[in-house]
PDB file of N, CA and C in Angstrom:
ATOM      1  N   UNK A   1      61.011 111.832 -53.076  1.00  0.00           N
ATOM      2  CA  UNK A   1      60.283 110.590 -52.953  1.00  0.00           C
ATOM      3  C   UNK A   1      61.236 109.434 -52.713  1.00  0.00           C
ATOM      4  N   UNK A   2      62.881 109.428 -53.121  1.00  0.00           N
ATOM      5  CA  UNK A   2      63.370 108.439 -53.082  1.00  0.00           C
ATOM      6  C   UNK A   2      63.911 108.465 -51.987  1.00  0.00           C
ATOM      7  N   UNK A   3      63.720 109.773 -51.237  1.00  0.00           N
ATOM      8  CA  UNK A   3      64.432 109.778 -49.662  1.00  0.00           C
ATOM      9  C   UNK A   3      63.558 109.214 -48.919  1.00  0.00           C
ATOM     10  N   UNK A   4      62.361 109.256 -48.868  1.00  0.00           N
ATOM     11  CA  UNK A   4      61.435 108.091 -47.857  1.00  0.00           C
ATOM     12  C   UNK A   4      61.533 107.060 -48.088  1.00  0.00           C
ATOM     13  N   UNK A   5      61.680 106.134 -49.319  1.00  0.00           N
ATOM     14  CA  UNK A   5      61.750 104.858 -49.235  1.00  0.00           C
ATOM     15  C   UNK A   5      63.274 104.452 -49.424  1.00  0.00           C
ATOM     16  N   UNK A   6      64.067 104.966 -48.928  1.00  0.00           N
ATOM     17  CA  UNK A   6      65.792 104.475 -48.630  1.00  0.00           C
ATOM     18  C   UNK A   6      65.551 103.451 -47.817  1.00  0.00           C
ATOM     19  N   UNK A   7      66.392 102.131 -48.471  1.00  0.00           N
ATOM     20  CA  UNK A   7      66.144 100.941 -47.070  1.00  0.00           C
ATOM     21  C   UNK A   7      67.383 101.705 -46.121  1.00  0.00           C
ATOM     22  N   UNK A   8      68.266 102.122 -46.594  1.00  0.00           N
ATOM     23  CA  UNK A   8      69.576 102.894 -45.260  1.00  0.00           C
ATOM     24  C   UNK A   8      68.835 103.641 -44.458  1.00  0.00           C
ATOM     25  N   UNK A   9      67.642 104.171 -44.712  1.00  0.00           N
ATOM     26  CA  UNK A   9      67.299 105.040 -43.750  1.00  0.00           C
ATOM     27  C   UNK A   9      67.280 105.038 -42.426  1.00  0.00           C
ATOM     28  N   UNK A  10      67.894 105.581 -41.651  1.00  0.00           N
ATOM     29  CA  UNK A  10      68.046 104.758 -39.977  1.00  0.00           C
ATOM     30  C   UNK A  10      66.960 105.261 -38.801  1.00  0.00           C
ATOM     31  N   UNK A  11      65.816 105.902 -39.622  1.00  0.00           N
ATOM     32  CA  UNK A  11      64.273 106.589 -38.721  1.00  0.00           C
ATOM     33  C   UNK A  11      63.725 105.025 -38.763  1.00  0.00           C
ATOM     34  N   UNK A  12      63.378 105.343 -37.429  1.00  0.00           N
ATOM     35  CA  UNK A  12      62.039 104.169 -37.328  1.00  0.00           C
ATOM     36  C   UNK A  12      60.761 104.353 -37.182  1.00  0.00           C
ATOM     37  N   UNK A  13      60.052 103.905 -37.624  1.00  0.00           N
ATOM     38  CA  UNK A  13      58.546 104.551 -37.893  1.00  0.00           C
ATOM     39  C   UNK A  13      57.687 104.517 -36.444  1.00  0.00           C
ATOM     40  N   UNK A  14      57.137 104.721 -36.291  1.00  0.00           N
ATOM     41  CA  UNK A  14      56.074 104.466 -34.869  1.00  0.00           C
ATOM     42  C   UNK A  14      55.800 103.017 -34.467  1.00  0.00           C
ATOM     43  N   UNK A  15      55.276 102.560 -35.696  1.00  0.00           N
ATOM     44  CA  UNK A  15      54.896 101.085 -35.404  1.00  0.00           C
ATOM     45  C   UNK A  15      55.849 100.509 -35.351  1.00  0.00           C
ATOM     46  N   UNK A  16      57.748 100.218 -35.708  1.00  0.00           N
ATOM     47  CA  UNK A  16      58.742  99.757 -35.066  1.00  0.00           C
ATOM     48  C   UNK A  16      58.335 100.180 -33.636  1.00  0.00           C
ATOM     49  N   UNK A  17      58.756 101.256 -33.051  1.00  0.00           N
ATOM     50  CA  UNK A  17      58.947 102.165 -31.809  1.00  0.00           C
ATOM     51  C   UNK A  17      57.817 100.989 -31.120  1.00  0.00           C
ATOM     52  N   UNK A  18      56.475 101.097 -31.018  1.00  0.00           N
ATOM     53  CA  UNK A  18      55.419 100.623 -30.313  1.00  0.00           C
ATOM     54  C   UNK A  18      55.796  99.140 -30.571  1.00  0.00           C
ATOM     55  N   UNK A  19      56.250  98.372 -31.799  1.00  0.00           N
ATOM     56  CA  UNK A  19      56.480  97.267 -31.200  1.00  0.00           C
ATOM     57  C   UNK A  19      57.454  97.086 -30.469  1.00  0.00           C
ATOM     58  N   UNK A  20      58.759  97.314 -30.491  1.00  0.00           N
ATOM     59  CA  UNK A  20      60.004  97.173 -29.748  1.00  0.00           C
ATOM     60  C   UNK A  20      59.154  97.638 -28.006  1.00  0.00           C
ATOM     61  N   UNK A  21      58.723  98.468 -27.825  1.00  0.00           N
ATOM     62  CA  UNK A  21      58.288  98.278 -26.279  1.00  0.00           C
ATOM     63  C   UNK A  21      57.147  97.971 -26.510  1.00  0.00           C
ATOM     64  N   UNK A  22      56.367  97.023 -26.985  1.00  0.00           N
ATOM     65  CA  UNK A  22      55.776  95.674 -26.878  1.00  0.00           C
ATOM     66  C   UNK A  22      56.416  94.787 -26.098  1.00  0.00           C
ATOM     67  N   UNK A  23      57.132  94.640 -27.349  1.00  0.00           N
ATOM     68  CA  UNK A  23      58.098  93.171 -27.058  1.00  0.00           C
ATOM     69  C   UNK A  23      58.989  93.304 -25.776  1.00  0.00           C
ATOM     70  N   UNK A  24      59.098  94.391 -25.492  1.00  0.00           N
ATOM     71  CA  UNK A  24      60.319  94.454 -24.667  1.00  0.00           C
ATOM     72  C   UNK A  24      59.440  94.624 -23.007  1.00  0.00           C
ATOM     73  N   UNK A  25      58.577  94.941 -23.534  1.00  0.00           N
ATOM     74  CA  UNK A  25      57.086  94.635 -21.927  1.00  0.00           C
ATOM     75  C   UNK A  25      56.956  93.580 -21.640  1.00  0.00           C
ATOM     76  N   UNK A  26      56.869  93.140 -22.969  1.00  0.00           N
ATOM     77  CA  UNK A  26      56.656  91.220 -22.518  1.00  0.00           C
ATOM     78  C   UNK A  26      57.283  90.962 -21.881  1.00  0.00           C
ATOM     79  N   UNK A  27      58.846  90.833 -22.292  1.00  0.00           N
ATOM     80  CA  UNK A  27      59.904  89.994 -22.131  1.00  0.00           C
ATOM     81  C   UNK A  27      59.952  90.330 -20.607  1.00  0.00           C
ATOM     82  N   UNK A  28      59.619  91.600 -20.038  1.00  0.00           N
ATOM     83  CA  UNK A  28      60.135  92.063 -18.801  1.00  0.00           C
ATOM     84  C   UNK A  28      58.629  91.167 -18.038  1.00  0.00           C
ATOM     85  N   UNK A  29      57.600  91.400 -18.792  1.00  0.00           N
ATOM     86  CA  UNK A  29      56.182  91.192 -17.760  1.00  0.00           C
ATOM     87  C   UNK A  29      56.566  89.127 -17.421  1.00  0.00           C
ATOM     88  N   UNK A  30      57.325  88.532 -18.801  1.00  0.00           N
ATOM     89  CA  UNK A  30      57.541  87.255 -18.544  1.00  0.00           C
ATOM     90  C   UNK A  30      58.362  86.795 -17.421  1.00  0.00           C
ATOM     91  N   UNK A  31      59.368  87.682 -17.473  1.00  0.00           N
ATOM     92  CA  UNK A  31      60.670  87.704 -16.580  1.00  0.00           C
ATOM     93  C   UNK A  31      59.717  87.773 -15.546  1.00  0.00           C
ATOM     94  N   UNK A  32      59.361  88.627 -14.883  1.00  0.00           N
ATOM     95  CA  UNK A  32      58.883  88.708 -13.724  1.00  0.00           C
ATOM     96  C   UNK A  32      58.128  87.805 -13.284  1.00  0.00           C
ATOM     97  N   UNK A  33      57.124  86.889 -14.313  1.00  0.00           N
ATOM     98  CA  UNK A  33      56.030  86.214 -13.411  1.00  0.00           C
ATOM     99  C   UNK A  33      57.140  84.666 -13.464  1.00  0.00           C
ATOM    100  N   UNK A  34      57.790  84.482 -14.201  1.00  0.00           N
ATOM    101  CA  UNK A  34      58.646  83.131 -13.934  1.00  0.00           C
ATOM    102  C   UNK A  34      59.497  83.729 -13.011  1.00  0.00           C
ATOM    103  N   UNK A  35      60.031  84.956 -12.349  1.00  0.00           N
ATOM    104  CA  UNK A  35      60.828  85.054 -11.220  1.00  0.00           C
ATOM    105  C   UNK A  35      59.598  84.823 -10.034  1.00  0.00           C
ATOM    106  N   UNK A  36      58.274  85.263  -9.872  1.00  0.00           N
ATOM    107  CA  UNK A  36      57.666  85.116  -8.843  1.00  0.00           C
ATOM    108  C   UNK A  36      57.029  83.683  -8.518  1.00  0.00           C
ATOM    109  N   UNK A  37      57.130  82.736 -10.211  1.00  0.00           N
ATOM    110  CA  UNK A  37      56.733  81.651  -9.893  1.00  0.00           C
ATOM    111  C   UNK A  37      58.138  81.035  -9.291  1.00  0.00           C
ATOM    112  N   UNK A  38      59.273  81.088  -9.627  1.00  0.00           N
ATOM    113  CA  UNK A  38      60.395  79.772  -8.559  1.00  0.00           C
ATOM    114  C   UNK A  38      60.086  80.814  -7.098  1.00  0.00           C
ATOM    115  N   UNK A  39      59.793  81.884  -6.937  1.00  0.00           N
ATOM    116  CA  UNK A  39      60.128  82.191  -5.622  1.00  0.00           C
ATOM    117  C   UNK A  39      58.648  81.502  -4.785  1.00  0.00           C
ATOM    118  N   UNK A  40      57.459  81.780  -5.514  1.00  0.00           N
ATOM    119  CA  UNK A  40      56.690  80.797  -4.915  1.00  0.00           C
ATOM    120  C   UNK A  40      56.483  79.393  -4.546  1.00  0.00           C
ATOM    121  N   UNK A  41      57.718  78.666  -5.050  1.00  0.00           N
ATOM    122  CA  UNK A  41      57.987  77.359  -5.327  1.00  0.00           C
ATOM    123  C   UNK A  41      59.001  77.212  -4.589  1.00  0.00           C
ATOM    124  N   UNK A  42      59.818  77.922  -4.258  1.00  0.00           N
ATOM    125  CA  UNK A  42      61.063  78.348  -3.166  1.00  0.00           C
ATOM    126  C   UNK A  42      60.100  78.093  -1.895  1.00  0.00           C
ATOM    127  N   UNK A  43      59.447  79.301  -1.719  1.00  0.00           N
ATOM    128  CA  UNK A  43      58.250  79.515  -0.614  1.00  0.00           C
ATOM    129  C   UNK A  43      57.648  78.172  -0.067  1.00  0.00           C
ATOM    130  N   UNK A  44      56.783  77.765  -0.845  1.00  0.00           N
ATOM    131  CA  UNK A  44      56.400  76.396  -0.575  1.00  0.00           C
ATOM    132  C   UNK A  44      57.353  75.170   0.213  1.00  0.00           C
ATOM    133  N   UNK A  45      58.545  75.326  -0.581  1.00  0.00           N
ATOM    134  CA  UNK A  45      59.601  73.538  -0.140  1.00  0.00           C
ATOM    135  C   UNK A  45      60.048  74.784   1.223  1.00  0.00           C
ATOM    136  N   UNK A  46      60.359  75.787   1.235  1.00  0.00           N
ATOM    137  CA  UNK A  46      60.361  75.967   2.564  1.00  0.00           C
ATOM    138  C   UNK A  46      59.418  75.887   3.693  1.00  0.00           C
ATOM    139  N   UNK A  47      58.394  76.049   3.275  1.00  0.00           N
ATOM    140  CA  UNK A  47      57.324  75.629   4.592  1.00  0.00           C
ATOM    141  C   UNK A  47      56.940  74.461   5.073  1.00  0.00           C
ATOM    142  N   UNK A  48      57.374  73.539   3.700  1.00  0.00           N
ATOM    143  CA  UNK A  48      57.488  72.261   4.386  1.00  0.00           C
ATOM    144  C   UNK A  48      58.515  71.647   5.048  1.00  0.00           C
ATOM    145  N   UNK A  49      59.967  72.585   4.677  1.00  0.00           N
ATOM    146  CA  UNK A  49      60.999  72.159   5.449  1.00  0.00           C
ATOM    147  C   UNK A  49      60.688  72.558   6.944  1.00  0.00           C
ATOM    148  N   UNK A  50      60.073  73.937   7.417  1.00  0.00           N
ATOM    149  CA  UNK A  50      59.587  74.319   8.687  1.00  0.00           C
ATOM    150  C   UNK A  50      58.657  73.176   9.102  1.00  0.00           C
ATOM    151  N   UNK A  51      57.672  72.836   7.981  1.00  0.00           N
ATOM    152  CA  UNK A  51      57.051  71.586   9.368  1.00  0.00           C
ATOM    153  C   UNK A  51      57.832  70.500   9.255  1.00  0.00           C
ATOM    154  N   UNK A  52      58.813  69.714   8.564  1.00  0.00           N
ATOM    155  CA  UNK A  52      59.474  68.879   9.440  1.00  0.00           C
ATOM    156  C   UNK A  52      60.258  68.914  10.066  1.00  0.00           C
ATOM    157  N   UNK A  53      61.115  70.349  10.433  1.00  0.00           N
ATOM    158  CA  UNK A  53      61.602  71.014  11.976  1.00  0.00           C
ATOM    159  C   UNK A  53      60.880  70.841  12.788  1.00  0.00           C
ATOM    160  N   UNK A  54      59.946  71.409  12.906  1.00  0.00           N
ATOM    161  CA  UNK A  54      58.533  71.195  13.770  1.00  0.00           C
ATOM    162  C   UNK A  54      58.206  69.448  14.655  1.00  0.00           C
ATOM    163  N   UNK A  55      58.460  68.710  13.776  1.00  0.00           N
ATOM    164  CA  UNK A  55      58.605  67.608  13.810  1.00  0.00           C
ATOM    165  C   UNK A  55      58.828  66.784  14.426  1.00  0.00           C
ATOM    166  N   UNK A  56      60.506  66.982  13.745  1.00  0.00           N
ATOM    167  CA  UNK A  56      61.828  66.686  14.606  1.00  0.00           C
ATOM    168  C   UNK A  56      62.543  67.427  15.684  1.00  0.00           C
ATOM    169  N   UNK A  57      61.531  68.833  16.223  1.00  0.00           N
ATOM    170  CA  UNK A  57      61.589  69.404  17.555  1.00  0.00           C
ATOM    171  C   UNK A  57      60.909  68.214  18.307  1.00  0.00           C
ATOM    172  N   UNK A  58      59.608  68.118  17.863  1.00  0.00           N
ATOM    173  CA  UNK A  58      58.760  67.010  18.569  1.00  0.00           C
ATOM    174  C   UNK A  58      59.004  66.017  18.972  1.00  0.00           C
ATOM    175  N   UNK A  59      59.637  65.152  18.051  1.00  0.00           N
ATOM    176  CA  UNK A  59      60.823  64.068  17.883  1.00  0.00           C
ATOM    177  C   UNK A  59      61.587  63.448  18.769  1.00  0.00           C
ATOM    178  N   UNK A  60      62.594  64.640  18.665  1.00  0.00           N
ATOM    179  CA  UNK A  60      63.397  64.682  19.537  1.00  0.00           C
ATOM    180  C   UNK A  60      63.472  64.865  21.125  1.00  0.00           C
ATOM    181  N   UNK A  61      62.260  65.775  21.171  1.00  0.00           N
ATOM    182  CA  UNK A  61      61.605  66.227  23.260  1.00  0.00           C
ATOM    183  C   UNK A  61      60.828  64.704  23.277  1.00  0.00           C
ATOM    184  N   UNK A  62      60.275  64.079  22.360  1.00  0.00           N
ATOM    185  CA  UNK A  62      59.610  63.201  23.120  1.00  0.00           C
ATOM    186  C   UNK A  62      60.635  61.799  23.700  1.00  0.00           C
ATOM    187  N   UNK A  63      61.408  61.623  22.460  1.00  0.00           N
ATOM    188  CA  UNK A  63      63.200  60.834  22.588  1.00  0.00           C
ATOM    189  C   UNK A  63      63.587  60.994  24.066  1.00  0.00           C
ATOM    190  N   UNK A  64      64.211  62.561  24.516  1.00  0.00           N
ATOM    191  CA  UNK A  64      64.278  63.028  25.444  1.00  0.00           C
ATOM    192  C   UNK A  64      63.540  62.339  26.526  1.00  0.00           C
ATOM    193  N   UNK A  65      62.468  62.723  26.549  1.00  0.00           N
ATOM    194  CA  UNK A  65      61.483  62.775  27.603  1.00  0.00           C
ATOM    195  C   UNK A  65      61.254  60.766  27.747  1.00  0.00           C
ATOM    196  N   UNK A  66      61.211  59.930  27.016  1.00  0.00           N
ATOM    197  CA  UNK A  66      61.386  58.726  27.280  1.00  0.00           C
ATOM    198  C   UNK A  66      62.607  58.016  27.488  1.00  0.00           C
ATOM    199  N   UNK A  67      63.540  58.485  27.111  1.00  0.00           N
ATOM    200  CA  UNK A  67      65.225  58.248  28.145  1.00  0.00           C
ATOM    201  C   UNK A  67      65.059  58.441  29.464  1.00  0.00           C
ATOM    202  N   UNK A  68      64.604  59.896  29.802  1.00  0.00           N
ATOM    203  CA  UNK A  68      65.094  60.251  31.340  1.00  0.00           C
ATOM    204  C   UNK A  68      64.098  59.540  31.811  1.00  0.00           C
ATOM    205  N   UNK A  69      62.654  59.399  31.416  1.00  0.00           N
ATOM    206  CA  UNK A  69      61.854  58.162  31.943  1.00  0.00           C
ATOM    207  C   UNK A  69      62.379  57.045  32.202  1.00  0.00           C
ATOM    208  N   UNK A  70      63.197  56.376  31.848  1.00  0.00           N
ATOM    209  CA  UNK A  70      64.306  55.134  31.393  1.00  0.00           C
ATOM    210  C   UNK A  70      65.276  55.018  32.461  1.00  0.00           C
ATOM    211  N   UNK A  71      65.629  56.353  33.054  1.00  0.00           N
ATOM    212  CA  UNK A  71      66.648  56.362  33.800  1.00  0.00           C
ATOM    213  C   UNK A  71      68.056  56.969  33.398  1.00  0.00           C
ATOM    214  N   UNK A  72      68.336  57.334  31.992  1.00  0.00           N
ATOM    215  CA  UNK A  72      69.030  57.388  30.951  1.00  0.00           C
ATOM    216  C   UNK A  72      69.399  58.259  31.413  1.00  0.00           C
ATOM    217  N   UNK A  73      70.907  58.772  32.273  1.00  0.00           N
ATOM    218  CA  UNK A  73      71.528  59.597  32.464  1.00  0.00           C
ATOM    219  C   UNK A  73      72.564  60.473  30.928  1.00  0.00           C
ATOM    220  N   UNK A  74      73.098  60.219  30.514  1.00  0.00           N
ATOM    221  CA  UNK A  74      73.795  60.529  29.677  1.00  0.00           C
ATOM    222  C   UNK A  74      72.586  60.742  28.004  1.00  0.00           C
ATOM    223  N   UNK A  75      71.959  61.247  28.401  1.00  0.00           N
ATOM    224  CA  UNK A  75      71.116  61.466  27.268  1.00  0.00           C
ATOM    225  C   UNK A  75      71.533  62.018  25.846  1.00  0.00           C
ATOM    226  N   UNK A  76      72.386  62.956  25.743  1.00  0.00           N
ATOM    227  CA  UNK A  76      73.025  63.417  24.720  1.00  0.00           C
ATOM    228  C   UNK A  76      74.214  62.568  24.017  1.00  0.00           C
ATOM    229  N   UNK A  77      74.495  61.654  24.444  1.00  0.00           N
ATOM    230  CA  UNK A  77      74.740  60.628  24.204  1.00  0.00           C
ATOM    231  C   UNK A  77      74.702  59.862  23.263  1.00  0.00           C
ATOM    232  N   UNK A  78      72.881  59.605  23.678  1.00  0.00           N
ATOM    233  CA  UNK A  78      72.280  58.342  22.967  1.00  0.00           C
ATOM    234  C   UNK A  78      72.606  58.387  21.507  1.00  0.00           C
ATOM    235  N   UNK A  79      72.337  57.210  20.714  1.00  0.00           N
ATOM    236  CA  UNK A  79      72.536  57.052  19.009  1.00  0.00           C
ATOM    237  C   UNK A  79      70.845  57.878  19.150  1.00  0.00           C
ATOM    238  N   UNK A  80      70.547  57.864  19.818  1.00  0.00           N
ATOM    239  CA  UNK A  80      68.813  58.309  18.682  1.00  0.00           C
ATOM    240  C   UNK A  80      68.923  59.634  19.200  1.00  0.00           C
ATOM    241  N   UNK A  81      69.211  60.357  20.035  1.00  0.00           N
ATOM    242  CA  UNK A  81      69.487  61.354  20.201  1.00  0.00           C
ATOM    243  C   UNK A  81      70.254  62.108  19.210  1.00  0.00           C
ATOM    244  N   UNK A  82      71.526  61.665  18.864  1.00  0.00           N
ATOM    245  CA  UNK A  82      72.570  62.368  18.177  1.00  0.00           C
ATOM    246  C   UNK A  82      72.082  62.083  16.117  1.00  0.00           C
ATOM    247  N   UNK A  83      71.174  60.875  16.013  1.00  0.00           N
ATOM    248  CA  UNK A  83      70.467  61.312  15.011  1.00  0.00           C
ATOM    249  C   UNK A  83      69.972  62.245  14.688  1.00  0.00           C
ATOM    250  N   UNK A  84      68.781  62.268  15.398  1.00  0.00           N
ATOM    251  CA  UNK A  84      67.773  63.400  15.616  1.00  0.00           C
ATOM    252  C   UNK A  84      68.057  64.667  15.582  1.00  0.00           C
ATOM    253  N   UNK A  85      69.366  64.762  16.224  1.00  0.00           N
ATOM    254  CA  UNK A  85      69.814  65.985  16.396  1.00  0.00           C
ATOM    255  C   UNK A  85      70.881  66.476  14.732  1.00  0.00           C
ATOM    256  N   UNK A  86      71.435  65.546  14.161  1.00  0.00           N
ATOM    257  CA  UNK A  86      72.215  65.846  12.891  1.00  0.00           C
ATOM    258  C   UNK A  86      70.750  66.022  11.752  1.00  0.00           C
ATOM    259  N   UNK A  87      69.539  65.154  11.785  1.00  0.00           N
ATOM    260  CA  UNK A  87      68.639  65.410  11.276  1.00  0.00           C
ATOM    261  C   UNK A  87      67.966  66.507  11.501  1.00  0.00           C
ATOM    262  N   UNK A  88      67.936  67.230  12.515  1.00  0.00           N
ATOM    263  CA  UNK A  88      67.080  68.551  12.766  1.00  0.00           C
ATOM    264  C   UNK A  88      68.436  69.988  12.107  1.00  0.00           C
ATOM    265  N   UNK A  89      70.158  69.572  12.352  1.00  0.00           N
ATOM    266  CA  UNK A  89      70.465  70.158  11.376  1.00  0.00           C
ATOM    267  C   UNK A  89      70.528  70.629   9.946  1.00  0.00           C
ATOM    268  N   UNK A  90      70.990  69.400   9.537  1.00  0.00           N
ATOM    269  CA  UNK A  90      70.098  69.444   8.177  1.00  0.00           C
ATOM    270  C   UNK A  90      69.076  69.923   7.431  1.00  0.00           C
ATOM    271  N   UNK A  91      68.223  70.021   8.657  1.00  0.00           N
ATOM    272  CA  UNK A  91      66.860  70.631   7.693  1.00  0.00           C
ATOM    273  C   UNK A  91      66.684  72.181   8.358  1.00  0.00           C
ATOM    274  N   UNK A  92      67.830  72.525   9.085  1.00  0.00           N
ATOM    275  CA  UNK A  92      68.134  74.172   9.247  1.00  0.00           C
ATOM    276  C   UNK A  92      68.747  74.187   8.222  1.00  0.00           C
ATOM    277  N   UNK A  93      69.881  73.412   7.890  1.00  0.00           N
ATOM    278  CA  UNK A  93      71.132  74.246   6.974  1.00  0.00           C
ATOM    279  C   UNK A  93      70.030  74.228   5.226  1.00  0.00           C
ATOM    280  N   UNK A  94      69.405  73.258   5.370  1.00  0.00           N
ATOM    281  CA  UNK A  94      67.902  72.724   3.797  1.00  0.00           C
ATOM    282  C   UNK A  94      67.654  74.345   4.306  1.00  0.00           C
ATOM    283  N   UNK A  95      66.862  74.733   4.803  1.00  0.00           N
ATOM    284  CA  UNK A  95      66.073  75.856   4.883  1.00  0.00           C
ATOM    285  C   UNK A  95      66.946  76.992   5.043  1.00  0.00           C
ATOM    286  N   UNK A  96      68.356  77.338   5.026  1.00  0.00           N
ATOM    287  CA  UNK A  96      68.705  78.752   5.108  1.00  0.00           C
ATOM    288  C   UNK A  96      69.636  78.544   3.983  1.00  0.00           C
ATOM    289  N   UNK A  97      69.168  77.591   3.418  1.00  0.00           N
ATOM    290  CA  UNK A  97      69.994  77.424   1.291  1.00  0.00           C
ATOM    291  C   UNK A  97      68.888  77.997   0.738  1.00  0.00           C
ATOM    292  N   UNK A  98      67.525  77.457   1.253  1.00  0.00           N
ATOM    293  CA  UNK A  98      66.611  77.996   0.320  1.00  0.00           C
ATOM    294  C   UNK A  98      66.153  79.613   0.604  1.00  0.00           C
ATOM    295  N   UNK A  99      66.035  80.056   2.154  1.00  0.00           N
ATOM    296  CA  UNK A  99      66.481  81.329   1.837  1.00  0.00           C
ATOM    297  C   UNK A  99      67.083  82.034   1.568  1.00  0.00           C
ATOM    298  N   UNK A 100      67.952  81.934   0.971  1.00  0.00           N
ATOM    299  CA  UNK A 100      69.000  82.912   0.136  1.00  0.00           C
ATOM    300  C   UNK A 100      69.303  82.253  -1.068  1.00  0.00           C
ATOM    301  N   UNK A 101      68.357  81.162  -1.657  1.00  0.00           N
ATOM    302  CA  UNK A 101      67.479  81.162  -2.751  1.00  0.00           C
ATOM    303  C   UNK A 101      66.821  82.099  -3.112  1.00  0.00           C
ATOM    304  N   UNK A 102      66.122  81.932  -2.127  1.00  0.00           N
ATOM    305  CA  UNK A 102      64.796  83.180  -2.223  1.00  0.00           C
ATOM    306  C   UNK A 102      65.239  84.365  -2.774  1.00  0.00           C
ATOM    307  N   UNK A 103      65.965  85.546  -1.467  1.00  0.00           N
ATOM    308  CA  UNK A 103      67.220  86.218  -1.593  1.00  0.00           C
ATOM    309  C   UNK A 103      67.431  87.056  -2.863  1.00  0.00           C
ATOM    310  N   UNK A 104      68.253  85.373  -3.475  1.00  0.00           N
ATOM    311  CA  UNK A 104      69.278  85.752  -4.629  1.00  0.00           C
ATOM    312  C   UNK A 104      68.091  86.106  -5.988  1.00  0.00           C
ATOM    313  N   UNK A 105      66.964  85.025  -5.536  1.00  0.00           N
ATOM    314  CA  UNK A 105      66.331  85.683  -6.692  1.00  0.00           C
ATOM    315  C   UNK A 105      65.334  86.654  -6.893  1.00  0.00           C
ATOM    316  N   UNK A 106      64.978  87.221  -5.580  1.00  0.00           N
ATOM    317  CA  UNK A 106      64.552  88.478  -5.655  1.00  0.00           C
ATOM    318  C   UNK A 106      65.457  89.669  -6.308  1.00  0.00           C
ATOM    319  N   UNK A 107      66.564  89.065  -6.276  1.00  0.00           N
ATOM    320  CA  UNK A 107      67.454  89.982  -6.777  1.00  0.00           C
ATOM    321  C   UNK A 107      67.956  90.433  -8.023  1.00  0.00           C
ATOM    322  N   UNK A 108      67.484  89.374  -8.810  1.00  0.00           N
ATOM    323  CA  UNK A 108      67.321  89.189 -10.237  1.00  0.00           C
ATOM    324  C   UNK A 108      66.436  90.101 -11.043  1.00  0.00           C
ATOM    325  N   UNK A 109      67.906  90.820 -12.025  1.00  0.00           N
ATOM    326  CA  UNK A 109      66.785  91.650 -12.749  1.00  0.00           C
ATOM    327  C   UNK A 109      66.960  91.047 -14.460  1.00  0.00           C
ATOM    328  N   UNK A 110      66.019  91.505 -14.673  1.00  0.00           N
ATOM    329  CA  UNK A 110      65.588  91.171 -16.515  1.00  0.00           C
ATOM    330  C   UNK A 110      66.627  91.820 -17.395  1.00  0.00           C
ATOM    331  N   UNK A 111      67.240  91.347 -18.305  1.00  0.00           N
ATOM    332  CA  UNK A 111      68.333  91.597 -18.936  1.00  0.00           C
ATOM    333  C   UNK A 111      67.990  93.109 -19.993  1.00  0.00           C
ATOM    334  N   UNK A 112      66.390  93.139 -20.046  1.00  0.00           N
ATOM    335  CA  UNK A 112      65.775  94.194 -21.024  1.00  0.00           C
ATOM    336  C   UNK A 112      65.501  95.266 -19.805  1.00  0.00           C
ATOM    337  N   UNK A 113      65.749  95.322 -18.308  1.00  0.00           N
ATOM    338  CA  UNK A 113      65.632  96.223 -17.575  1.00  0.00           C
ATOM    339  C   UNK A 113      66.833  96.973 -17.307  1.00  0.00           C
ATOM    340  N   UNK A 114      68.079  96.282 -17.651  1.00  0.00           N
ATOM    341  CA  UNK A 114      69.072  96.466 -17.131  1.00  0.00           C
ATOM    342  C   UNK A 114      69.400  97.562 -18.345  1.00  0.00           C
ATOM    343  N   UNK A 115      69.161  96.956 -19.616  1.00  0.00           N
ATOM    344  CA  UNK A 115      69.227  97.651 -21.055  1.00  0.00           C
ATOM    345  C   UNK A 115      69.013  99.700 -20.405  1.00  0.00           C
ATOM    346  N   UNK A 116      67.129  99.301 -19.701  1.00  0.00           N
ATOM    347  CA  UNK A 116      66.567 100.742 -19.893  1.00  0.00           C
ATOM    348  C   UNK A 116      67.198 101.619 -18.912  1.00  0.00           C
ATOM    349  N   UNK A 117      68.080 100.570 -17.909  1.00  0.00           N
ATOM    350  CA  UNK A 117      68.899 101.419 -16.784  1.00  0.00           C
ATOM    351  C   UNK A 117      70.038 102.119 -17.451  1.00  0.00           C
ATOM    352  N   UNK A 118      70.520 101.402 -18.489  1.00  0.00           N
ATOM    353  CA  UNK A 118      71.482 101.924 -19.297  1.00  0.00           C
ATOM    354  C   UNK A 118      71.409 103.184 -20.482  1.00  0.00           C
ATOM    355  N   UNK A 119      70.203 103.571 -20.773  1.00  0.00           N
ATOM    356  CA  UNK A 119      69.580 104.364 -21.176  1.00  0.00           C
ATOM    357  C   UNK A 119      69.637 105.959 -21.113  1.00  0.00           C
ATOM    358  N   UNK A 120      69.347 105.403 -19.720  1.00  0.00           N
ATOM    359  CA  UNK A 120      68.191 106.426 -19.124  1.00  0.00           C
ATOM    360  C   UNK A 120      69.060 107.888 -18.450  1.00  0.00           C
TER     361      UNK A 120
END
C-alpha cells in the first residue's frame, strides 16, 4: 500500500498522460492559428502593395504618354519620370520582403512539435 502512494514514484497516471497531450494540442493548435493569422495579415499588406504597383504602372504610362505628347524627347530623364520609377521600386523591393515573410513563416514550427520530432 505504501508503494502506490510514494510521492518518488516516477509512473504517471492516465489523467497526467491525457492532460500533457491536452496541453500540448493546444499549444500546437494555438501555434498554428497565430502562424496562419500573421500569414493572413502578411497576405493582405501584400495585395495592397500589388494594387499600388498597379497604380504606379498606370502612373507612370500615363506620365509617359503626356511627355511624348509634349514633345519631350528625353523622357527617362524627366524628375517625374525617375520618381515614379524609384517609387514603383520600392514597392517591388515592399513586396518581395513580405514574401519571404510569408516564406519564413510558413516555415515555422511549434517548439512542442519539434519536442515530438525528437521523440519519435
Amino acid at each position: 500500500m505504501n508503494d502506490q502512494n510514494d510521492p518518488n514514484e516516477k509512473k504517471r497516471t492516465t489523467t497526467e498522460k491525457i492532460w500533457d497531450s491536452t496541453r500540448k494540442t493546444l499549444h500546437i493548435a494555438t501555434f498554428q492559428a497565430n502562424k496562419y493569422k500573421r500569414i493572413v495579415q502578411k497576405k493582405v499588406d501584400l495585395a495592397n502593395i500589388h494594387r499600388k504597383i498597379g497604380a504606379a504602372h498606370g502612373d507612370l504610362g500615363k506620365e509617359i504618354d503626356e511627355l511624348r505628347e509634349n514633345g519631350i524627347v528625353a523622357i527617362m530623364e524627366n524628375e517625374a519620370v525617375i520618381n515614379l520609377l524609384a517609387n514603383l521600386n520600392d514597392l517591388k523591393n515592399r513586396a518581395a520582403a513580405l514574401e519571404a515573410e510569408i516564406e519564413s513563416i510558413k516555415r515555422e514550427e511549434s517548439p512542442e512539435e519539434e519536442e515530438f520530432e525528437d521523440k519519435d
